[in-house]
PDB file of N, CA and C in Angstrom:
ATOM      1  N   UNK A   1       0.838  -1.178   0.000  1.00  0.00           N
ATOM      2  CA  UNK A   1       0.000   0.000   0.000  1.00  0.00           C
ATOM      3  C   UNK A   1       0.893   1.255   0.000  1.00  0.00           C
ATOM      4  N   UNK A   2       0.157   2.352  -0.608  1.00  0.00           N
ATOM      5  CA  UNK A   2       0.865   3.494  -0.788  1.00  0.00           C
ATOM      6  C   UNK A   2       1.119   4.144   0.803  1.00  0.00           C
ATOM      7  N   UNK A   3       1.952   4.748   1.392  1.00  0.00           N
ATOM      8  CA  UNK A   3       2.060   5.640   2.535  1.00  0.00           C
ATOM      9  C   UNK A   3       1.137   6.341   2.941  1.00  0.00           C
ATOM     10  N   UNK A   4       0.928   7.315   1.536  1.00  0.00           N
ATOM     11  CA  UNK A   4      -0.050   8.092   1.754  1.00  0.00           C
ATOM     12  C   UNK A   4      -2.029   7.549   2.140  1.00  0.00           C
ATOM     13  N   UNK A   5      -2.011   6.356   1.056  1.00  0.00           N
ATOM     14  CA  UNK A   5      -3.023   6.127   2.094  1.00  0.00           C
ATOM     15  C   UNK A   5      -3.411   5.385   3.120  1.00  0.00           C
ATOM     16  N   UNK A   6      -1.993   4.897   3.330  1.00  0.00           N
ATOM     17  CA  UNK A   6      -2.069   4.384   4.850  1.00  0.00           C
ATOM     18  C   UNK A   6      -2.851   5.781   5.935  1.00  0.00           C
ATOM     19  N   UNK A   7      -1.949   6.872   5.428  1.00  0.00           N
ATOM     20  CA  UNK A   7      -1.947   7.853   6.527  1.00  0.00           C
ATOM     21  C   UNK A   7      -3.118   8.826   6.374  1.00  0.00           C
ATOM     22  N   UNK A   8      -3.936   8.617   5.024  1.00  0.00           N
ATOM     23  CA  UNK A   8      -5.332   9.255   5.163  1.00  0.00           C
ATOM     24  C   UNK A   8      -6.066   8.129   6.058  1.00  0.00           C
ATOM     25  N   UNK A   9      -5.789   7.114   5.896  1.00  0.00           N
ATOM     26  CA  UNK A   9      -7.182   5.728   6.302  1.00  0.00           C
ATOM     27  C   UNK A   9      -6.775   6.167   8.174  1.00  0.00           C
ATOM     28  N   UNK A  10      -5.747   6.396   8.344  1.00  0.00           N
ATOM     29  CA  UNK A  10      -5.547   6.279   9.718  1.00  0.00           C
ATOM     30  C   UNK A  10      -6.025   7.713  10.642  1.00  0.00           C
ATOM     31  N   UNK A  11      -5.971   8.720   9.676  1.00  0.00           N
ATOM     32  CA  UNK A  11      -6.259   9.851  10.026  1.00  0.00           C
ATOM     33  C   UNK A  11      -8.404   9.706   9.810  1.00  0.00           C
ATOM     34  N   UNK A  12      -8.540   8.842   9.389  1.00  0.00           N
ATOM     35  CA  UNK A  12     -10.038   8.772   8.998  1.00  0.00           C
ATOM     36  C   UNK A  12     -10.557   7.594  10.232  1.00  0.00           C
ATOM     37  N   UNK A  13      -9.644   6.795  10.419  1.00  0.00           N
ATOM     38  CA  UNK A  13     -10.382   5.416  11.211  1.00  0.00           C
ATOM     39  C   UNK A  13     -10.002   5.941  12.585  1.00  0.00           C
ATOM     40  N   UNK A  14      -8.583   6.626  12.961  1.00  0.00           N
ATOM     41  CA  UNK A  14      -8.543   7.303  14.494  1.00  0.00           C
ATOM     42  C   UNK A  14      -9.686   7.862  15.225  1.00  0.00           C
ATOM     43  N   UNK A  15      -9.792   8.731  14.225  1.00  0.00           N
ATOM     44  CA  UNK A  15     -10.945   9.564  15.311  1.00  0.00           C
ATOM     45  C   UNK A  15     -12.587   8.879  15.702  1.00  0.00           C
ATOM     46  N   UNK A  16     -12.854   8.521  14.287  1.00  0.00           N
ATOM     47  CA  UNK A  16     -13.562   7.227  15.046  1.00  0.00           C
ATOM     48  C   UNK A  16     -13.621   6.181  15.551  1.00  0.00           C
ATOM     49  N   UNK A  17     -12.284   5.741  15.705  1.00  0.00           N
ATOM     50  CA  UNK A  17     -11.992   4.613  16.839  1.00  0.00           C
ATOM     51  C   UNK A  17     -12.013   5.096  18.289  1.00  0.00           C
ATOM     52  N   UNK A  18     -11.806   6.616  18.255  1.00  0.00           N
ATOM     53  CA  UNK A  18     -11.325   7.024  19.833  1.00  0.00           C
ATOM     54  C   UNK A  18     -12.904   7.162  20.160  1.00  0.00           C
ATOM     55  N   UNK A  19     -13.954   7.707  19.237  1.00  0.00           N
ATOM     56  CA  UNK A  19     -15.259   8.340  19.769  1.00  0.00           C
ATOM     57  C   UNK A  19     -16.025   7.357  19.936  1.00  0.00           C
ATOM     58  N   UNK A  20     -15.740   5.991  19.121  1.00  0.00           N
ATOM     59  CA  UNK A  20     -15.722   4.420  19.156  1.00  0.00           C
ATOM     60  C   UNK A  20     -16.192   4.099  20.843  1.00  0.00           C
ATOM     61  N   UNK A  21     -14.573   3.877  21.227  1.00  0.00           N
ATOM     62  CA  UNK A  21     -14.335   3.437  22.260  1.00  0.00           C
ATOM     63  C   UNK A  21     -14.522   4.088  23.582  1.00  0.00           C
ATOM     64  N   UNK A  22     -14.714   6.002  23.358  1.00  0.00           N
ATOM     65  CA  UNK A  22     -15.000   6.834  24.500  1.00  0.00           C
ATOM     66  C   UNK A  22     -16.342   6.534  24.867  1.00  0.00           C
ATOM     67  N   UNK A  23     -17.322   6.375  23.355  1.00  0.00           N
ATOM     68  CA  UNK A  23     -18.414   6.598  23.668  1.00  0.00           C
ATOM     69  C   UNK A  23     -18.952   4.958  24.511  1.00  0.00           C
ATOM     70  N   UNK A  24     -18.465   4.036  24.129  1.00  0.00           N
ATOM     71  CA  UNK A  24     -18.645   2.583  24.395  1.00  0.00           C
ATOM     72  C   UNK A  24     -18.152   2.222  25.598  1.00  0.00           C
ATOM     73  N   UNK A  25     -17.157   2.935  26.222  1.00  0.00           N
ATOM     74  CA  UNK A  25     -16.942   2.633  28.175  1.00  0.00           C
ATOM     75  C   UNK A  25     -17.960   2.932  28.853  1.00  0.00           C
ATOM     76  N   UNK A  26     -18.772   4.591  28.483  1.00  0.00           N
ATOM     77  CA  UNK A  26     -19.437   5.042  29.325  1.00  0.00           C
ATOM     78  C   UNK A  26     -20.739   3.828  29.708  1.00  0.00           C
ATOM     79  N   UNK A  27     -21.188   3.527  28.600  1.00  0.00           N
ATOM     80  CA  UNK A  27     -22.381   3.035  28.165  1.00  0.00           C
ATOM     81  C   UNK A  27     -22.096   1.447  28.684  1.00  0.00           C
ATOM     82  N   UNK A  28     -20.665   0.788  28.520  1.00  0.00           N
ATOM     83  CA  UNK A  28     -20.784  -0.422  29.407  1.00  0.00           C
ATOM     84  C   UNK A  28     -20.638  -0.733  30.734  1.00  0.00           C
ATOM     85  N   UNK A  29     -20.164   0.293  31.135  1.00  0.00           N
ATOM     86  CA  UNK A  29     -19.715   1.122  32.626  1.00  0.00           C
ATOM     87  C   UNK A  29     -21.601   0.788  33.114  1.00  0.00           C
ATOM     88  N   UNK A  30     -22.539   1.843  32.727  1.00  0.00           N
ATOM     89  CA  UNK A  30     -23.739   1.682  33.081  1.00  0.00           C
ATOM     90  C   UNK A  30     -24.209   0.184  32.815  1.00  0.00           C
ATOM     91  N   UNK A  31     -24.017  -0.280  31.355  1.00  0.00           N
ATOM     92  CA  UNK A  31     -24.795  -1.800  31.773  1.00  0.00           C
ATOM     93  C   UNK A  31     -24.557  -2.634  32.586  1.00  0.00           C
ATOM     94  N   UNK A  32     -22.962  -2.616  32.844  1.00  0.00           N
ATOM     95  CA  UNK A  32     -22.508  -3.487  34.147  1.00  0.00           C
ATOM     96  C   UNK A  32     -22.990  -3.592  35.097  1.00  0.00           C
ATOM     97  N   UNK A  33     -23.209  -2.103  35.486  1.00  0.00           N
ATOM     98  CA  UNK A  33     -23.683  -1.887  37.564  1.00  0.00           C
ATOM     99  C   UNK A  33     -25.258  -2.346  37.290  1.00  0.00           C
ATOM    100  N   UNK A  34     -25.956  -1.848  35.914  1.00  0.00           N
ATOM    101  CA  UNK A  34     -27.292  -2.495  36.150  1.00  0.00           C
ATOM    102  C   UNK A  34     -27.427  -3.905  36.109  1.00  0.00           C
ATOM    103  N   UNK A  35     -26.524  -5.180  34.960  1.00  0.00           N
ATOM    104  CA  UNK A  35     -26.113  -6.086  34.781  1.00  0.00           C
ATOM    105  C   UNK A  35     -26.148  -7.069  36.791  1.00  0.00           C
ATOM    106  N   UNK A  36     -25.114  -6.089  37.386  1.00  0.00           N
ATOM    107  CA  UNK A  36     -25.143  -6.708  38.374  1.00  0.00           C
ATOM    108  C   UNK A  36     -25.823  -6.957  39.415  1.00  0.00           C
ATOM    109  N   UNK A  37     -26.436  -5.419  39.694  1.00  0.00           N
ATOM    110  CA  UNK A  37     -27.277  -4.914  40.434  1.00  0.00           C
ATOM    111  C   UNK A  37     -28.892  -5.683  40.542  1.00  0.00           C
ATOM    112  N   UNK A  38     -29.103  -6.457  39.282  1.00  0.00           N
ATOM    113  CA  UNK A  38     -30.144  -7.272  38.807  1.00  0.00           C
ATOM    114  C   UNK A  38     -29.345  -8.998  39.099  1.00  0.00           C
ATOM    115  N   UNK A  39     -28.777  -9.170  39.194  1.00  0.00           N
ATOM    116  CA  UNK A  39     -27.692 -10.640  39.884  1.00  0.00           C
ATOM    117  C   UNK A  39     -28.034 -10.535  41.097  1.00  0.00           C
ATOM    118  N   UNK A  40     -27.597  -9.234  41.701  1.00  0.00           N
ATOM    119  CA  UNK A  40     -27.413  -9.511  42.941  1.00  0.00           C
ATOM    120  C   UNK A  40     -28.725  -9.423  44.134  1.00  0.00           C
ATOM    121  N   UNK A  41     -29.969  -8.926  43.588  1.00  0.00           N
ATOM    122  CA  UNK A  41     -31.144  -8.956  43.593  1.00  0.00           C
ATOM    123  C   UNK A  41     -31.676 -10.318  43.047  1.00  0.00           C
ATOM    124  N   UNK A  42     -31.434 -10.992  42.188  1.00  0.00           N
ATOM    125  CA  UNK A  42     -31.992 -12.240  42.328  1.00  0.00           C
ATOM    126  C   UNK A  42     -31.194 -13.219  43.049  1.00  0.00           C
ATOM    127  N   UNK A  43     -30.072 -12.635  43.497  1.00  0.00           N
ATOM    128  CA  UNK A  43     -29.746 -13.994  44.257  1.00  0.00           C
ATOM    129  C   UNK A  43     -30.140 -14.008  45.701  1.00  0.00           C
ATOM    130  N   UNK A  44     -30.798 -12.661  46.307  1.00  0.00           N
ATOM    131  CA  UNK A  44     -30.886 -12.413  47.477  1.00  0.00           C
ATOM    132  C   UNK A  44     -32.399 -13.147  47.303  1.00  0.00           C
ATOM    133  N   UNK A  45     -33.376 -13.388  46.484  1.00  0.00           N
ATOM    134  CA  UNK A  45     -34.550 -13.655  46.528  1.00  0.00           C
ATOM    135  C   UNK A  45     -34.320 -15.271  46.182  1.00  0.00           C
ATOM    136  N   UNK A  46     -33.291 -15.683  45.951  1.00  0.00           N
ATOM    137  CA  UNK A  46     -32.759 -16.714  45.500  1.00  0.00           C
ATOM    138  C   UNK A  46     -32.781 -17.637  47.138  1.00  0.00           C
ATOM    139  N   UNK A  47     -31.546 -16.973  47.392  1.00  0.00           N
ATOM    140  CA  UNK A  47     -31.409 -16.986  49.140  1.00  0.00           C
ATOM    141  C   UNK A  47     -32.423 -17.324  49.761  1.00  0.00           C
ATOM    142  N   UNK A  48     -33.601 -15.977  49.481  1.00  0.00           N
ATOM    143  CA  UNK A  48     -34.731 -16.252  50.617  1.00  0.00           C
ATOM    144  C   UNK A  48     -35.891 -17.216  50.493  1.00  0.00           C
ATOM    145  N   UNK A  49     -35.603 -17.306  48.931  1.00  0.00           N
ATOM    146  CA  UNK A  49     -36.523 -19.029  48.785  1.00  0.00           C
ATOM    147  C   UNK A  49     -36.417 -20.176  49.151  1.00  0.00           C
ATOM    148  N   UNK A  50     -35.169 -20.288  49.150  1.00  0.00           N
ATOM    149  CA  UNK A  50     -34.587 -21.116  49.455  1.00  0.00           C
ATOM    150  C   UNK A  50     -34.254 -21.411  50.989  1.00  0.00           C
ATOM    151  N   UNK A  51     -33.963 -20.109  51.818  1.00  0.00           N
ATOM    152  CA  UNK A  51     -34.090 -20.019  52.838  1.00  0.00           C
ATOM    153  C   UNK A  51     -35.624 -20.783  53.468  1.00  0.00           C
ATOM    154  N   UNK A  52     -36.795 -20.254  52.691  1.00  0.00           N
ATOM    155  CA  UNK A  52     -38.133 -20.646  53.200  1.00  0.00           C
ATOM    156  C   UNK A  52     -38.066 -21.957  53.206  1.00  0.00           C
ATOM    157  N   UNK A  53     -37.941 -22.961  51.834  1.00  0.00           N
ATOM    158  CA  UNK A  53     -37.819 -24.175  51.614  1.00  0.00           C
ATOM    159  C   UNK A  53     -36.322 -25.150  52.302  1.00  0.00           C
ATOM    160  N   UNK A  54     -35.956 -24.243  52.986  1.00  0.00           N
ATOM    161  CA  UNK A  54     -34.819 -25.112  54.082  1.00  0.00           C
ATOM    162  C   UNK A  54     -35.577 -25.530  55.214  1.00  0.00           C
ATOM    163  N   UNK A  55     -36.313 -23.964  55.648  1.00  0.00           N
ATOM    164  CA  UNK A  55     -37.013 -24.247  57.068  1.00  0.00           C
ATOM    165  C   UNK A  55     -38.331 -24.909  56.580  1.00  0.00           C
ATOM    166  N   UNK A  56     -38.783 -24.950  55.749  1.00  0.00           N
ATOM    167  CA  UNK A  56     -40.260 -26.618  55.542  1.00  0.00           C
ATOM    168  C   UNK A  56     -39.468 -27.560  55.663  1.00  0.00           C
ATOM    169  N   UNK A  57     -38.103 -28.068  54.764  1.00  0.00           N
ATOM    170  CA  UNK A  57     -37.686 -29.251  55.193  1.00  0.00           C
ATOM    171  C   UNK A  57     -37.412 -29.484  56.164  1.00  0.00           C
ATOM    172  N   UNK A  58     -36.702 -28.784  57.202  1.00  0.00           N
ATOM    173  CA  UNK A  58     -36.294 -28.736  58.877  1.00  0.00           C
ATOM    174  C   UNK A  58     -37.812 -29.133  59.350  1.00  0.00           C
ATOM    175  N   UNK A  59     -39.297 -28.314  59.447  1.00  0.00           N
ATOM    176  CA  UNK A  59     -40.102 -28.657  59.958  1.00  0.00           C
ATOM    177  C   UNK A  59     -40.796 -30.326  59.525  1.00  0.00           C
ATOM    178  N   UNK A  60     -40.324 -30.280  58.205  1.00  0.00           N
ATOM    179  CA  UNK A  60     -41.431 -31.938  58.104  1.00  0.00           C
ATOM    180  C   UNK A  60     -40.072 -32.959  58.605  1.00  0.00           C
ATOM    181  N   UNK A  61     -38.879 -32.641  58.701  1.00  0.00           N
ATOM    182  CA  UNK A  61     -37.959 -33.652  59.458  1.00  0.00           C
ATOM    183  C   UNK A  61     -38.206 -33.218  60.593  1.00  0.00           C
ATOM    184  N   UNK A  62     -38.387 -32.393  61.400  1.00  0.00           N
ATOM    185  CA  UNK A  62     -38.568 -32.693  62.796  1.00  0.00           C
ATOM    186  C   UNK A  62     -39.514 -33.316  63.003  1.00  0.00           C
ATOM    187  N   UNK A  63     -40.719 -32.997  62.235  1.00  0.00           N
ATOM    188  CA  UNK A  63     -42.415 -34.185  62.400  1.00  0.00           C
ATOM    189  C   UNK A  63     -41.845 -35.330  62.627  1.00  0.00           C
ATOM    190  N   UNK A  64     -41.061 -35.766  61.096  1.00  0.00           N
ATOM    191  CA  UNK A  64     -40.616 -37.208  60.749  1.00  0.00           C
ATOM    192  C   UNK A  64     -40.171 -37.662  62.224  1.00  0.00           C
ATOM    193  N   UNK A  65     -39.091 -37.071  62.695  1.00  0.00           N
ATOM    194  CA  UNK A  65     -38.496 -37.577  63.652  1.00  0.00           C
ATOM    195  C   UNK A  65     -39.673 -37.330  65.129  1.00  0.00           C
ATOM    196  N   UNK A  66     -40.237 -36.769  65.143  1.00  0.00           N
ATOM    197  CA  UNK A  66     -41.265 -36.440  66.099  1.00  0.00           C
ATOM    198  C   UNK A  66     -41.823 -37.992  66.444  1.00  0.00           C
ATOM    199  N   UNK A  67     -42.734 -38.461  65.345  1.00  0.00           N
ATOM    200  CA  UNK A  67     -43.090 -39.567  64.987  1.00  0.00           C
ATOM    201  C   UNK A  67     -42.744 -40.889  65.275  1.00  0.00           C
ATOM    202  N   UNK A  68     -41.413 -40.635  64.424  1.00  0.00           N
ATOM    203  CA  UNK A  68     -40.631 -42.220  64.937  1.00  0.00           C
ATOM    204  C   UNK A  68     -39.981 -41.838  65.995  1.00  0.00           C
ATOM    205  N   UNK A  69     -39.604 -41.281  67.115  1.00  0.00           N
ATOM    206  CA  UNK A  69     -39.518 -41.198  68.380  1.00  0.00           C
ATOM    207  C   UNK A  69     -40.632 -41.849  69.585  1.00  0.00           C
ATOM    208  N   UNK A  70     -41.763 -41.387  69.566  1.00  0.00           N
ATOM    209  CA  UNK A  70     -43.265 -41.678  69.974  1.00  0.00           C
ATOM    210  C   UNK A  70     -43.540 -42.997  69.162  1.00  0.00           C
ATOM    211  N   UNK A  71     -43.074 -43.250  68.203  1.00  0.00           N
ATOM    212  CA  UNK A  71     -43.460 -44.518  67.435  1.00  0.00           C
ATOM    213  C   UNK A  71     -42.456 -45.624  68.780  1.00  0.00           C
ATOM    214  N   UNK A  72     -41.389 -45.442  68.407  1.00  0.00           N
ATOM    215  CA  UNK A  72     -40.547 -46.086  69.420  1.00  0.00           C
ATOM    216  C   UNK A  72     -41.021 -46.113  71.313  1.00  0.00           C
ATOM    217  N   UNK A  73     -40.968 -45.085  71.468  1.00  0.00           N
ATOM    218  CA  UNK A  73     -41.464 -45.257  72.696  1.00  0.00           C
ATOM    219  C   UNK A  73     -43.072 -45.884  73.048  1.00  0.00           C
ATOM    220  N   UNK A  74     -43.768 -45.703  72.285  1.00  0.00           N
ATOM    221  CA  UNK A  74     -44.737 -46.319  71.927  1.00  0.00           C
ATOM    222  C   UNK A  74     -44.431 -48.076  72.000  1.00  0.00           C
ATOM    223  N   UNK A  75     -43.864 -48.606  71.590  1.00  0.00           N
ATOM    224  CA  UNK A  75     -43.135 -49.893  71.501  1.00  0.00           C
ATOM    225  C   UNK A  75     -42.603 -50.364  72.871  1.00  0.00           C
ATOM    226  N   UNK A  76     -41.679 -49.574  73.104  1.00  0.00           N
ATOM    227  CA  UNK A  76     -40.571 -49.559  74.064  1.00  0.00           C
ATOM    228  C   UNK A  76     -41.881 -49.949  75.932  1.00  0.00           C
ATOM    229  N   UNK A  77     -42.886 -49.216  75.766  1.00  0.00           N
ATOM    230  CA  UNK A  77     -44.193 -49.290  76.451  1.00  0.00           C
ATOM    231  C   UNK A  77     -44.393 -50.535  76.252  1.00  0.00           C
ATOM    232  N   UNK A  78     -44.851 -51.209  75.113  1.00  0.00           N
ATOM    233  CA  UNK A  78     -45.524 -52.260  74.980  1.00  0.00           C
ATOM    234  C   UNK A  78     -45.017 -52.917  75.433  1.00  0.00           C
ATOM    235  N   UNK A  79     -43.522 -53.636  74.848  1.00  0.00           N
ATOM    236  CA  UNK A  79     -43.027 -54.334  75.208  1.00  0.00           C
ATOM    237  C   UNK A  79     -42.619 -54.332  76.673  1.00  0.00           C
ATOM    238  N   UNK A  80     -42.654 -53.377  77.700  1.00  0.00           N
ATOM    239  CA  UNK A  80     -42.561 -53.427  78.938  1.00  0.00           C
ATOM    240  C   UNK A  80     -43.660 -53.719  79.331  1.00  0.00           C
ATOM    241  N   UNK A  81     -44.870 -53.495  79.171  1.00  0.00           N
ATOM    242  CA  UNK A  81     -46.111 -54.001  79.975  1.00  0.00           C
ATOM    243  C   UNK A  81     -46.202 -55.083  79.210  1.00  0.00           C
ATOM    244  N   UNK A  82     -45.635 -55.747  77.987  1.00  0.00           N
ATOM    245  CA  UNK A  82     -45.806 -57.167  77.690  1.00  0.00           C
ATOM    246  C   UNK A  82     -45.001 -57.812  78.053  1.00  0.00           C
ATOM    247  N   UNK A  83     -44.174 -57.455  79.117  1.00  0.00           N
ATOM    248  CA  UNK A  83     -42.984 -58.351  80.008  1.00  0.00           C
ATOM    249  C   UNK A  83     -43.222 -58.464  80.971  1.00  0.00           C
ATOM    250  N   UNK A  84     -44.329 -57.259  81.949  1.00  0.00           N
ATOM    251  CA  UNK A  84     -45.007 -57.197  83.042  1.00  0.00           C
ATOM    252  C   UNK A  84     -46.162 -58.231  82.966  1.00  0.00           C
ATOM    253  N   UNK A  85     -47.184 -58.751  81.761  1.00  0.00           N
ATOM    254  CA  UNK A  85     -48.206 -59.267  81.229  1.00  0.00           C
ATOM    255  C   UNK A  85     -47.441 -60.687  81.409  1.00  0.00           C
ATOM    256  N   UNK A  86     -46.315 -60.779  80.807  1.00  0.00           N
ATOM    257  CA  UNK A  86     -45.830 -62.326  81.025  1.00  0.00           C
ATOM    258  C   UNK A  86     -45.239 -62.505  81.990  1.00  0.00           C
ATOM    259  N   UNK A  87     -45.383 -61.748  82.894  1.00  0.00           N
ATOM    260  CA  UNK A  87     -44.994 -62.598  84.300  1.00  0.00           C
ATOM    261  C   UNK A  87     -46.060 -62.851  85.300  1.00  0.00           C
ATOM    262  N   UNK A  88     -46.912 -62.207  85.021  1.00  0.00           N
ATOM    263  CA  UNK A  88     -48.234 -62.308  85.509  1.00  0.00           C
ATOM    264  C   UNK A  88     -49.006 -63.551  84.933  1.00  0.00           C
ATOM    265  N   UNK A  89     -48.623 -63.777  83.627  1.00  0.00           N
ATOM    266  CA  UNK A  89     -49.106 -65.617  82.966  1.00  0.00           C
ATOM    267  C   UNK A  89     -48.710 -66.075  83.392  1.00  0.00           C
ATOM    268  N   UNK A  90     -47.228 -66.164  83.897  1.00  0.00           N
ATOM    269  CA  UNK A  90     -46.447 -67.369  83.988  1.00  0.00           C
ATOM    270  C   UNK A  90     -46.975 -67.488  85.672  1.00  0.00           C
ATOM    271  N   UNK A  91     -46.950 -66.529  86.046  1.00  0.00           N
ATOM    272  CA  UNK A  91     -47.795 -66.733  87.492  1.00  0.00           C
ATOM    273  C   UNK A  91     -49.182 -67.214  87.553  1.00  0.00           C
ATOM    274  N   UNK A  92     -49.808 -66.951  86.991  1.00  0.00           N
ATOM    275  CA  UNK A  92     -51.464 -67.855  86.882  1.00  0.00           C
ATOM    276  C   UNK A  92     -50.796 -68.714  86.219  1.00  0.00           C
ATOM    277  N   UNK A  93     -50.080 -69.483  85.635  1.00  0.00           N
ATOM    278  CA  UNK A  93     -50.116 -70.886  84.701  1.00  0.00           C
ATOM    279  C   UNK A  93     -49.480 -71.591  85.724  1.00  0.00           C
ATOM    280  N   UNK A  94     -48.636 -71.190  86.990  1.00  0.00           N
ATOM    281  CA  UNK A  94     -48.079 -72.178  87.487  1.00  0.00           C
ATOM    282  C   UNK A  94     -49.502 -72.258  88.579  1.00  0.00           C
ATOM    283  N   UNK A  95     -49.071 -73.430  89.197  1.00  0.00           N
ATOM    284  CA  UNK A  95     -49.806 -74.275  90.132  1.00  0.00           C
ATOM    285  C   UNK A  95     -49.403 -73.517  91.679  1.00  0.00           C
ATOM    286  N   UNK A  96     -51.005 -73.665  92.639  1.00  0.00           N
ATOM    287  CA  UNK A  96     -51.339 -72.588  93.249  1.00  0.00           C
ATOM    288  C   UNK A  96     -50.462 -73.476  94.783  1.00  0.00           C
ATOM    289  N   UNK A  97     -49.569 -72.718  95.529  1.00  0.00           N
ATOM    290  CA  UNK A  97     -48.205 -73.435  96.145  1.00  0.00           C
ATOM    291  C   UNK A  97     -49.373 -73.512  97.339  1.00  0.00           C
ATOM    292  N   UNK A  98     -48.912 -75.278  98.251  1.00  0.00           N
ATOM    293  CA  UNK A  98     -48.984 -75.405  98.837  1.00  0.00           C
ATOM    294  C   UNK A  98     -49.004 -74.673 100.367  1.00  0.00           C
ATOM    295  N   UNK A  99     -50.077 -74.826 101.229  1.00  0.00           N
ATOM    296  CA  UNK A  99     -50.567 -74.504 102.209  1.00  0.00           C
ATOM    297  C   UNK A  99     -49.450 -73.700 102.983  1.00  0.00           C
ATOM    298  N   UNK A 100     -48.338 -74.924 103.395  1.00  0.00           N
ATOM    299  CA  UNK A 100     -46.882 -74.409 104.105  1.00  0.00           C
ATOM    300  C   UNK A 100     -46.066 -73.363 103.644  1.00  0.00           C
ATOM    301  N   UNK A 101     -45.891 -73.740 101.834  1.00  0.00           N
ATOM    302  CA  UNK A 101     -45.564 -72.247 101.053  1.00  0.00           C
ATOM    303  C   UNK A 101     -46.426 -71.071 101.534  1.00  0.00           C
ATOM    304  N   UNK A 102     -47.990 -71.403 101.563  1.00  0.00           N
ATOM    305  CA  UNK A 102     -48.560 -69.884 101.959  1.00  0.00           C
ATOM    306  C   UNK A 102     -48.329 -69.365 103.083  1.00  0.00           C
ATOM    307  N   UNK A 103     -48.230 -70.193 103.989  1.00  0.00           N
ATOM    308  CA  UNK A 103     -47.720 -69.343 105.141  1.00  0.00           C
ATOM    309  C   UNK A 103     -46.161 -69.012 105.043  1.00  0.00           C
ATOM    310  N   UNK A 104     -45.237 -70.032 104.968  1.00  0.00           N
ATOM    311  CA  UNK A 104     -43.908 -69.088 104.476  1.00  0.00           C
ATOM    312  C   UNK A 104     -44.083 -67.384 104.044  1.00  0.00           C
ATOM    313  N   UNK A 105     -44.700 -67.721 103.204  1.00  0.00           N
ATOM    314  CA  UNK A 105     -44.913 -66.600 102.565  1.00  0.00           C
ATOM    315  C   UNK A 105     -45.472 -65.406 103.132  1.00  0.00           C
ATOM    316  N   UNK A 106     -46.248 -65.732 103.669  1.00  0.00           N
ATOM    317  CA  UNK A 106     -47.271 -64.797 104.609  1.00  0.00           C
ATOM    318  C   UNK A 106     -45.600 -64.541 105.956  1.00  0.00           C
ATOM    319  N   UNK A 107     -45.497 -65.328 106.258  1.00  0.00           N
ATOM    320  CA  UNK A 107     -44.134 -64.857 106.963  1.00  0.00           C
ATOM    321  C   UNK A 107     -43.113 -63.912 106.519  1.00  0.00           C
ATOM    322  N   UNK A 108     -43.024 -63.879 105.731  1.00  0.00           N
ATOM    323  CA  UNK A 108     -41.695 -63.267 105.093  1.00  0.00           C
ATOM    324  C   UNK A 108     -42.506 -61.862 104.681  1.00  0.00           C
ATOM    325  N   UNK A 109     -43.276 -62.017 104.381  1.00  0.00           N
ATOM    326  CA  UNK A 109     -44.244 -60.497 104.238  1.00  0.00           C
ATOM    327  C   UNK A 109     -44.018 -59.750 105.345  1.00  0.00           C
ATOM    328  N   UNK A 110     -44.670 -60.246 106.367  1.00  0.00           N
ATOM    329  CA  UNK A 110     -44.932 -59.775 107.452  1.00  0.00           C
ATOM    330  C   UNK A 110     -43.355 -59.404 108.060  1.00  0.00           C
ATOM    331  N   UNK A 111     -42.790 -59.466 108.096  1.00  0.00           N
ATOM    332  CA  UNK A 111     -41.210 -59.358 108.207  1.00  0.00           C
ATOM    333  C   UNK A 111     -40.562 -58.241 107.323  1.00  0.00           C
ATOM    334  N   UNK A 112     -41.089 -58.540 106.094  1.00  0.00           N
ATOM    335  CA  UNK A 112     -40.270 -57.652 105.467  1.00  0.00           C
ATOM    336  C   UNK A 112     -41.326 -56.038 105.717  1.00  0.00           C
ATOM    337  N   UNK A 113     -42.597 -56.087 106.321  1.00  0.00           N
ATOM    338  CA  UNK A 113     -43.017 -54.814 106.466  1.00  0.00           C
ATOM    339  C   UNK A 113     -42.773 -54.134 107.792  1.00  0.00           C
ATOM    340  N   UNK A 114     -42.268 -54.848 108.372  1.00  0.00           N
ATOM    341  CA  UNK A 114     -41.470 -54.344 109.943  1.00  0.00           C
ATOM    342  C   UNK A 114     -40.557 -54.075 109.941  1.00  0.00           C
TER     343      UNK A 114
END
């Protein structure tokens, strides 16, 4: 290429490269902060949804566990008054002790409440 029109094209493409690029900071400068400013607003609503749907799961796991706690103890009951229940069978199923046993017995009562 000739010199010369290197140095018209450059004297022609400069100045609109500079008014280019002056005018194009300002303008991305503003889309940015709005760009972000709209991020950082949905993530806070982001947060607080999520926040809400943490504490439902916390509440239906504490139910859950509410439940099978009382479920258990619930059990834990049974099976103690069904250990109390079988000793009370095994006491009516045995055979009703002799006369001398009852008084033994009646002895040792009477003893052990003095």
């Amino acid at each position: 290429m000739d010199p010369k029109v290197v140095q018209a094209l450059a004297e022609m493409i400069g100045p609109s490269l500079a008014l280019l690029i002056f005018g194009a900071v300002p303008i991305s400068i503003v889309f940015m902060n709005k760009y972000f400013k709209l991020k950082s607003r949905e993530m806070e609503l982001d947060a607080e949804l999520h926040g809400r749907e943490m504490e439902s799961r916390l509440r239906t796991m504490e139910a859950r566990q509410g439940a099978t706690e009382s479920a258990i103890t619930a059990l834990a009951n049974g099976l103690s008054i069904g250990r109390a229940n079988t000793g009370q069978q095994r006491s009516l199923m045995e055979s009703p002790p002799d006369e001398s046993e009852q008084v033994r017995l009646l002895a040792l009562q009477r003893n052990q409440q003095k």
